[in-house]
C-alpha atoms as a PDB file:
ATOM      1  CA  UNK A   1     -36.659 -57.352  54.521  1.00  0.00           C
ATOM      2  CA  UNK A   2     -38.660 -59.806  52.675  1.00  0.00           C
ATOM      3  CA  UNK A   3     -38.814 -61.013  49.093  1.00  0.00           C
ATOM      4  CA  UNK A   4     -38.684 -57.825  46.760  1.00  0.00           C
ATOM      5  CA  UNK A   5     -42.247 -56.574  45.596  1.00  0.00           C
ATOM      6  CA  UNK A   6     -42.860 -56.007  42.046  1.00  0.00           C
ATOM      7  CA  UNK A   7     -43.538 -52.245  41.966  1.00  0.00           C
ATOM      8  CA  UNK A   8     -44.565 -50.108  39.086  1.00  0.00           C
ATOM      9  CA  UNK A   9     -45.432 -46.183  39.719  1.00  0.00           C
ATOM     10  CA  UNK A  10     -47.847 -44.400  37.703  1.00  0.00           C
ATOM     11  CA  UNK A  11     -47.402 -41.009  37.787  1.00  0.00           C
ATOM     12  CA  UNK A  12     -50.669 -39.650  36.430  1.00  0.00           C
ATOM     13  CA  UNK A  13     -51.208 -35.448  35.423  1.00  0.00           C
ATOM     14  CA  UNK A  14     -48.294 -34.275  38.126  1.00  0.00           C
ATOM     15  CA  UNK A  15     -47.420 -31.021  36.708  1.00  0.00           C
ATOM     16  CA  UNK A  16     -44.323 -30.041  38.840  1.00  0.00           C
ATOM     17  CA  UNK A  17     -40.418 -31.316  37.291  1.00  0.00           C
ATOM     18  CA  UNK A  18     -39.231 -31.508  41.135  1.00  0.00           C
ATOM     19  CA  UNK A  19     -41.630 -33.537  41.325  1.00  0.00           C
ATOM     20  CA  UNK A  20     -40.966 -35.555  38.841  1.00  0.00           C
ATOM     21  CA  UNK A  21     -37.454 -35.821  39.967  1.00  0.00           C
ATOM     22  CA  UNK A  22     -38.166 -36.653  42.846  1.00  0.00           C
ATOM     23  CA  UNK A  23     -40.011 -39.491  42.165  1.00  0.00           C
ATOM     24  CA  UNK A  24     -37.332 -40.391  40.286  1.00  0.00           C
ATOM     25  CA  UNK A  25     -34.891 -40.689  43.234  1.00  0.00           C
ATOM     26  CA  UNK A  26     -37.716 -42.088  45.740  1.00  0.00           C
ATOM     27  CA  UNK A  27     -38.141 -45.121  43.190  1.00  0.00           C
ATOM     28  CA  UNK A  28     -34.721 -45.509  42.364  1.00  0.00           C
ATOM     29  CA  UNK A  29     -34.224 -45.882  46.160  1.00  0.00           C
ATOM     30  CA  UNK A  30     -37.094 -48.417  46.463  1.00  0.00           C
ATOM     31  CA  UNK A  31     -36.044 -50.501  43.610  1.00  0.00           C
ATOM     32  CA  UNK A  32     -38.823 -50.016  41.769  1.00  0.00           C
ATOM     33  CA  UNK A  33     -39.657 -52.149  38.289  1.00  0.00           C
ATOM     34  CA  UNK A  34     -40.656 -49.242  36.309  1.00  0.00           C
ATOM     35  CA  UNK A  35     -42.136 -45.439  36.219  1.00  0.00           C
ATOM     36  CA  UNK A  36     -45.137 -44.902  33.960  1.00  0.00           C
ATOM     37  CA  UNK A  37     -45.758 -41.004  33.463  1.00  0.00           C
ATOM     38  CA  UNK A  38     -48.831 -40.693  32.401  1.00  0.00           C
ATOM     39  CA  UNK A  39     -51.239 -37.648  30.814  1.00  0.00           C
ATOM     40  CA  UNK A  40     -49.441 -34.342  30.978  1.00  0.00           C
ATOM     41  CA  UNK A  41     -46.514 -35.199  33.751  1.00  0.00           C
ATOM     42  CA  UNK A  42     -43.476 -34.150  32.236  1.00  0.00           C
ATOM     43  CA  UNK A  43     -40.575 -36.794  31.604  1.00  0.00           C
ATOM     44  CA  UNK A  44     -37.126 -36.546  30.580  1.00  0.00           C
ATOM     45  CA  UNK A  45     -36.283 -37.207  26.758  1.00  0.00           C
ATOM     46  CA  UNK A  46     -36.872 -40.808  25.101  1.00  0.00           C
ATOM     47  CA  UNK A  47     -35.045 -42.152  22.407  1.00  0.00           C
ATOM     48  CA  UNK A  48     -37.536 -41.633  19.432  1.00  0.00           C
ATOM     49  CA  UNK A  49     -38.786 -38.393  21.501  1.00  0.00           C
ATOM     50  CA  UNK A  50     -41.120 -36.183  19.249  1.00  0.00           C
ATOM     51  CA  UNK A  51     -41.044 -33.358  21.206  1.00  0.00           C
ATOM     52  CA  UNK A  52     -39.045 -30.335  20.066  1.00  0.00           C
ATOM     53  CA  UNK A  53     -35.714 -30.302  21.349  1.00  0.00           C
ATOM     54  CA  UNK A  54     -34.989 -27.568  23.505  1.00  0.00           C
ATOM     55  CA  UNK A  55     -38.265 -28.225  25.156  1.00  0.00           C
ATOM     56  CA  UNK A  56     -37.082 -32.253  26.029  1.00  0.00           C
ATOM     57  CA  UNK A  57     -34.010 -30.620  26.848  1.00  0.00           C
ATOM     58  CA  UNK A  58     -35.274 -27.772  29.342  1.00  0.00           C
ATOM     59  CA  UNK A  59     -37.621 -30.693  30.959  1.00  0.00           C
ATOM     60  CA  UNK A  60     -34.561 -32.962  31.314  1.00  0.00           C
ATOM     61  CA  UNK A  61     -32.756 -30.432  32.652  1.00  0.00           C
ATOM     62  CA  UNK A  62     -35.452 -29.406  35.179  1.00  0.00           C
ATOM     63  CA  UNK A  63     -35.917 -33.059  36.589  1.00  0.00           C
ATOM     64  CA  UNK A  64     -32.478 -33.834  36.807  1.00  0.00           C
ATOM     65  CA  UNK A  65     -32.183 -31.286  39.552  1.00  0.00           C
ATOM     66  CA  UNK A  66     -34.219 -33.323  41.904  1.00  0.00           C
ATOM     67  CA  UNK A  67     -33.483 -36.676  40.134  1.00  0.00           C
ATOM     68  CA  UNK A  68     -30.011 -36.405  40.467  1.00  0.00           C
ATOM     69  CA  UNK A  69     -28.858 -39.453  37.626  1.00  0.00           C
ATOM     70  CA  UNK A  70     -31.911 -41.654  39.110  1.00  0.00           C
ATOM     71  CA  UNK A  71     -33.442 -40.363  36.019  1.00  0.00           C
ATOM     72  CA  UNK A  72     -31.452 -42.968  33.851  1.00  0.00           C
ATOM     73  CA  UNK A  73     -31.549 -45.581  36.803  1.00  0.00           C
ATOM     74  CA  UNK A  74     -35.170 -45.668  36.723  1.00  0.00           C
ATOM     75  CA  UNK A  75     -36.870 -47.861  33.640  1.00  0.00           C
ATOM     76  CA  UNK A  76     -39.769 -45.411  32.126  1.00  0.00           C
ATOM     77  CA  UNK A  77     -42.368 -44.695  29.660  1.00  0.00           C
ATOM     78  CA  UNK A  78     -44.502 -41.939  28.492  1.00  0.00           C
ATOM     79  CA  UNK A  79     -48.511 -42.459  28.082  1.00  0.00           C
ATOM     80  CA  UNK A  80     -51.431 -40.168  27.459  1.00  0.00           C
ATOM     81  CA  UNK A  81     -53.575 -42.469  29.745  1.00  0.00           C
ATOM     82  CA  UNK A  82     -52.432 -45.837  32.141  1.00  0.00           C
ATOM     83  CA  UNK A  83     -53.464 -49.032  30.596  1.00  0.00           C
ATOM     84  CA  UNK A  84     -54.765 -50.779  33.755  1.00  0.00           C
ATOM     85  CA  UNK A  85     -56.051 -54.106  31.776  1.00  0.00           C
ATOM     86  CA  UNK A  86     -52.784 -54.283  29.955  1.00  0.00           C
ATOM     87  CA  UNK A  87     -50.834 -53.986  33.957  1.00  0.00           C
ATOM     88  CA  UNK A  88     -53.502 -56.403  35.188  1.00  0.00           C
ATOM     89  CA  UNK A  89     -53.143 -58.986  32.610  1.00  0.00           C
ATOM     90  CA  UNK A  90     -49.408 -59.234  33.552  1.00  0.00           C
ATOM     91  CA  UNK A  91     -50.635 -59.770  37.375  1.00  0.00           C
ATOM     92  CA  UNK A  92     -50.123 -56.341  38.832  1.00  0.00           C
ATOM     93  CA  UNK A  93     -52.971 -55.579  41.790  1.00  0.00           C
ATOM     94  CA  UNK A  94     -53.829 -51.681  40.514  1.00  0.00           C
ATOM     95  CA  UNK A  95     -53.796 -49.784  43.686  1.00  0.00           C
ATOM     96  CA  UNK A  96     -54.515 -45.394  43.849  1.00  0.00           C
ATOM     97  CA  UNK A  97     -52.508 -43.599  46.532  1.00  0.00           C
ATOM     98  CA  UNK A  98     -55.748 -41.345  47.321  1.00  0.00           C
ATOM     99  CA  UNK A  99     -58.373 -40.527  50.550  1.00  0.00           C
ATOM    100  CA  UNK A 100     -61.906 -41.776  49.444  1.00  0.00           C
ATOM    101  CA  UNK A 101     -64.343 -43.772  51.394  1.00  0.00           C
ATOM    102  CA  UNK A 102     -62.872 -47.029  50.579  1.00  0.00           C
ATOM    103  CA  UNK A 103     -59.653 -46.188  51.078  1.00  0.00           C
ATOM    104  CA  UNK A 104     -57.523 -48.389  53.601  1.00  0.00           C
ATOM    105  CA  UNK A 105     -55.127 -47.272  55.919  1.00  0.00           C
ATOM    106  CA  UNK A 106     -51.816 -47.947  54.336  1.00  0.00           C
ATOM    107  CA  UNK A 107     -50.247 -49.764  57.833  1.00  0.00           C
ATOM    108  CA  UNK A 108     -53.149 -52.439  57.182  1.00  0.00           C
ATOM    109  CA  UNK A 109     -53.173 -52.742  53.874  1.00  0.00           C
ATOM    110  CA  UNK A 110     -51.581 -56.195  52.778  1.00  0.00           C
ATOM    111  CA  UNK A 111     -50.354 -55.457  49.672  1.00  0.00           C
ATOM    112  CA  UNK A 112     -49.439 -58.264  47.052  1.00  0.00           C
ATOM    113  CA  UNK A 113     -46.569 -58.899  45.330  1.00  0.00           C
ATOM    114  CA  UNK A 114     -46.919 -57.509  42.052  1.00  0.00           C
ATOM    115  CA  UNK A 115     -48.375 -53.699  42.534  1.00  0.00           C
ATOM    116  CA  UNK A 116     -48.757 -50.718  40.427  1.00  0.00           C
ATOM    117  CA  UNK A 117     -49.094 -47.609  42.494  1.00  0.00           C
ATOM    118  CA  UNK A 118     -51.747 -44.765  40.843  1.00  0.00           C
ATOM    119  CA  UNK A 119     -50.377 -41.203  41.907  1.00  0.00           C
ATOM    120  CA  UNK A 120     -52.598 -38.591  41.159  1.00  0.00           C
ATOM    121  CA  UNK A 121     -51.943 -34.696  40.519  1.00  0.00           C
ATOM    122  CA  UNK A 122     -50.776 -32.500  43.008  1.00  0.00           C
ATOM    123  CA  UNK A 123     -53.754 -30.799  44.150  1.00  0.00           C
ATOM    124  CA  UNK A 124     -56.710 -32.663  42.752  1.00  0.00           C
ATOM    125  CA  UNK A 125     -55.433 -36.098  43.705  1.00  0.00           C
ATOM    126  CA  UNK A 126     -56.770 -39.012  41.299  1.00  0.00           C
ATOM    127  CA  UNK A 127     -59.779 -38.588  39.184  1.00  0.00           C
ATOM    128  CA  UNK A 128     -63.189 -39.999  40.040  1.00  0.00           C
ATOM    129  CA  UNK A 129     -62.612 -41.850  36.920  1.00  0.00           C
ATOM    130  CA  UNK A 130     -59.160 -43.320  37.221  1.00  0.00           C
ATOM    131  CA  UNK A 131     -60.273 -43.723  41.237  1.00  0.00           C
ATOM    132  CA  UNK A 132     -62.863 -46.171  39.763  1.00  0.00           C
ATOM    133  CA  UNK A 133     -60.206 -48.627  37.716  1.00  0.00           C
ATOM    134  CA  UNK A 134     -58.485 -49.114  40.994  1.00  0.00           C
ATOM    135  CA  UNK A 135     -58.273 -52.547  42.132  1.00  0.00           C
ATOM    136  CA  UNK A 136     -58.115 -51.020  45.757  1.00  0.00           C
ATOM    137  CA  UNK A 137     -57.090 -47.363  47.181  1.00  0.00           C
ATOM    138  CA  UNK A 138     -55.061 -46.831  50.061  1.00  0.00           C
ATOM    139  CA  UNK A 139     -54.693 -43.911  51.924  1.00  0.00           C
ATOM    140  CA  UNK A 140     -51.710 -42.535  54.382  1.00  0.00           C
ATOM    141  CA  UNK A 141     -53.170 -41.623  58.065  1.00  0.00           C
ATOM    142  CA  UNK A 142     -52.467 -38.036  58.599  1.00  0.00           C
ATOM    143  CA  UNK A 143     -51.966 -36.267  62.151  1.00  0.00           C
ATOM    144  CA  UNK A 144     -51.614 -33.223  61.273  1.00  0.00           C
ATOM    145  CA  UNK A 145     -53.828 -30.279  60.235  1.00  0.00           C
ATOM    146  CA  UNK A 146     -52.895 -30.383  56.460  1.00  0.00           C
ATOM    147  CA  UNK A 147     -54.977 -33.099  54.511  1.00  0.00           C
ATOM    148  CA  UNK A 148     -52.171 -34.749  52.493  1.00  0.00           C
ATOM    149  CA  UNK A 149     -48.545 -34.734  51.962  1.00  0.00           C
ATOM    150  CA  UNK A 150     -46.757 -33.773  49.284  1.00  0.00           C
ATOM    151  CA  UNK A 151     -46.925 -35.970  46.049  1.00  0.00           C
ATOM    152  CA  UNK A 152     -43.409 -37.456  46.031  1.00  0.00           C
ATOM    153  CA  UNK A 153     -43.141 -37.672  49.449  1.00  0.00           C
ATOM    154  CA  UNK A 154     -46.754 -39.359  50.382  1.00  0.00           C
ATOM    155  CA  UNK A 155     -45.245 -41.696  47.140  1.00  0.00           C
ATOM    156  CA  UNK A 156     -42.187 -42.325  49.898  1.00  0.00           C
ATOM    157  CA  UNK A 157     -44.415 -43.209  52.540  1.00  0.00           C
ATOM    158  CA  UNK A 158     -47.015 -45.696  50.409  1.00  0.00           C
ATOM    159  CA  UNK A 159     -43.382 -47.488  48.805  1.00  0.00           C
ATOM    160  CA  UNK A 160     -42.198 -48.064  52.570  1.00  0.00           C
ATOM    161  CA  UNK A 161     -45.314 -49.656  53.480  1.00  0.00           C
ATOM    162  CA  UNK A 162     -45.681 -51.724  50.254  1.00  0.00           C
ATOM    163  CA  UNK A 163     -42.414 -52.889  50.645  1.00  0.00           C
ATOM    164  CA  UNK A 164     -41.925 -53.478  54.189  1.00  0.00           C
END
């Protein structure tokens, strides 16, 4: 393997803890810089957390079953929305995980050093609007008759490819 990418996930509106969690773990494994979870993905409980207890607590709980510890491996942050100037200014190339027309095929994308990977929810994908901050979109090539993969594991796939 190479020198180590600079890799930041942004985890944008995924609704489901597992998955969560199990982006968790899949970054963990890919030594990932940091986890942004962004809009209304649910995250484990911060330090200065001002959500109501038992609520941080039940949402903890829920993404440590597929996080298994990675969840305090993992750097994060909570934001309502990604701050793609703020990423770019520090030199990260903001690229959407996400099957448009200018999407390229992850095996021939050459991705730069310093990325920040744009997940979108689990159904919907990215937003036309967040779609259009991209820097560039990549998309996994599918051979089967479903039309994606699951969230955390197409998030495997496009960290394997921007890594190796």
């Amino acid at each position: 393997m190479g020198k180590m990418k600079d890799i930041i996930v942004i985890a944008h509106n995924i609704r489901s803890t597992h998955n969560i969690g199990s982006l968790f773990r899949t970054c963990e494994g890919f030594g990932v810089t940091k986890l942004i979870l962004s809009g209304y993905s649910p995250y484990p409980t911060l330090t200065r957390d001002t959500r109501l207890p038992h609520i941080s607590d039940k949402l903890t709980t829920q993404i440590h079953k597929t996080a298994l510890d990675a969840e305090t491996m993992v750097p994060f942050e909570h934001v309502e929305e990604p701050n793609f100037n703020e990423l770019r200014a520090e030199g990260y190339r903001i690229v959407g995980l996400e099957q448009d027309t200018r999407s390229v095929m992850l095996p021939s994308y050459d991705a730069p050093d310093k990325v920040a990977l744009v997940l979108g929810e689990e159904v919907a994908g990215i937003s036309s609007d967040l779609r259009s901050m991209c820097d560039d979109l990549i998309e996994i090539p599918m051979n089967g008759k479903k039309e994606s993969f699951n969230v955390s594991v197409a998030a495997g796939i496009a960290l394997y490819g921007l890594t190796t």
